[in-house]
Protein backbone atom coordinates (compact mmCIF):
# COMPACT_ATOMS: atom_id res chain seq x y z
CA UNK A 1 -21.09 -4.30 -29.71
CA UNK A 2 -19.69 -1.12 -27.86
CA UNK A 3 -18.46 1.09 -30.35
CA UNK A 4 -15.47 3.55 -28.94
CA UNK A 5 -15.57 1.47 -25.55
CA UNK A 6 -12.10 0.39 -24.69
CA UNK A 7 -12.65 -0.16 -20.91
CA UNK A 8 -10.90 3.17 -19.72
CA UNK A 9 -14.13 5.54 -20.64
CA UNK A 10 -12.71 8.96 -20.12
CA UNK A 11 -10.06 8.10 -18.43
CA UNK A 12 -7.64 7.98 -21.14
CA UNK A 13 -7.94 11.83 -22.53
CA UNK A 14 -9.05 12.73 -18.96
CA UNK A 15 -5.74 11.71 -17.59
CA UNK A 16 -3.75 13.03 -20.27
CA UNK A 17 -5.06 16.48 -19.58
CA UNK A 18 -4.80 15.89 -16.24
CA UNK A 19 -1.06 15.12 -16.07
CA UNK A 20 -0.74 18.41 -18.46
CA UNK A 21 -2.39 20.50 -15.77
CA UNK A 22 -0.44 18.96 -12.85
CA UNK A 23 2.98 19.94 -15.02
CA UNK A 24 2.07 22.91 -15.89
CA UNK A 25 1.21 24.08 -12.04
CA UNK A 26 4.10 22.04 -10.73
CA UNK A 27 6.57 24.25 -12.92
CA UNK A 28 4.73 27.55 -12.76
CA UNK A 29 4.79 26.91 -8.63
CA UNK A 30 8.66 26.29 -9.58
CA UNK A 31 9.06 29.52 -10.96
CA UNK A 32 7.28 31.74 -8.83
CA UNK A 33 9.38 30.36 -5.62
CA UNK A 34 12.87 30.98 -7.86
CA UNK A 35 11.41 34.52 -8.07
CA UNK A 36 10.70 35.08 -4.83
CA UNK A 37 13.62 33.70 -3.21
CA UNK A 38 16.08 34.16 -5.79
CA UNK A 39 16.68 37.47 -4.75
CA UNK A 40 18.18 39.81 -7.92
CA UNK A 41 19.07 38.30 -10.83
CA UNK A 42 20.54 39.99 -13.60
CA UNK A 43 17.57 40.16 -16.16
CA UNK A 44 15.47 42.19 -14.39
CA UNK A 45 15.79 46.03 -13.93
CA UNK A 46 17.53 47.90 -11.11
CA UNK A 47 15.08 49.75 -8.98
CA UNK A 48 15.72 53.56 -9.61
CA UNK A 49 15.83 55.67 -6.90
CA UNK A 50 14.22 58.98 -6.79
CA UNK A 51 16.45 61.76 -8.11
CA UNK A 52 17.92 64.03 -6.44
CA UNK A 53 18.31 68.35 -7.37
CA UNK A 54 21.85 67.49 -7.91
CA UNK A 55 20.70 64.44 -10.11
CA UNK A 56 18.72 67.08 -11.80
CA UNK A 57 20.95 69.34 -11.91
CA UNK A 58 23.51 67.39 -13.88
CA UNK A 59 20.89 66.56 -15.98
CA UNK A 60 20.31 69.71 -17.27
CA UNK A 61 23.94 70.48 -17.71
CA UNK A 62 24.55 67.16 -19.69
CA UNK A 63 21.80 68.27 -22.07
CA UNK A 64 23.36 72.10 -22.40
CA UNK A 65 20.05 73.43 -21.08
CA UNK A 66 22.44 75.47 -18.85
CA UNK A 67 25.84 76.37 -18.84
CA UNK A 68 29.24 75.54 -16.34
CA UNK A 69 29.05 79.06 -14.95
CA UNK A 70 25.28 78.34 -14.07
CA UNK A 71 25.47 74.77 -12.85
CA UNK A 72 28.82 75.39 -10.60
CA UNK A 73 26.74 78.33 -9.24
CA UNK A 74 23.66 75.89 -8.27
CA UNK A 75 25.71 73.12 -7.21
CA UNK A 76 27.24 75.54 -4.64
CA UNK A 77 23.67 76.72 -3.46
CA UNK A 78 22.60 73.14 -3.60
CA UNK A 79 25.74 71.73 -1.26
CA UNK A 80 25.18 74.80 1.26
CA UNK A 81 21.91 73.48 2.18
């Protein structure tokens, strides 16, 4: 008597596991080409762009580190350049 011995050996759990592994890389391979060609979708975050002395500049008067007179002053000097 074979106790445990229906025929299949491993092949039963092996296969199991097997078709869980070929899922799971079918679907993450699914996901990674939506990423990549799926250009910009609207969950991920903008790309910021570096900011600019008049970005700054705003900034600053925004926050009330500096006042109109001040910031219309170094706008000017900033928009001669």
């Amino acid at each position: 008597m074979m106790w445990g011995y229906d025929g299949y050996g491993f092949g039963g759990g092996g296969m199991g596991i097997g078709m869980l592994l070929f899922w799971g890389l079918a679907i993450a391979a699914i996901v990674v080409l939506a990423r990549s060609f799926g250009g910009k979708s609207g969950g991920g975050e903008p790309r910021l762009r570096e900011k600019t002395a008049l970005d700054i500049l705003s900034e600053r008067y925004a926050k009330g580190e500096i006042g109109k007179v001040e910031f219309e002053e170094k706008r000017r000097d900033l928009s001669a350049r």
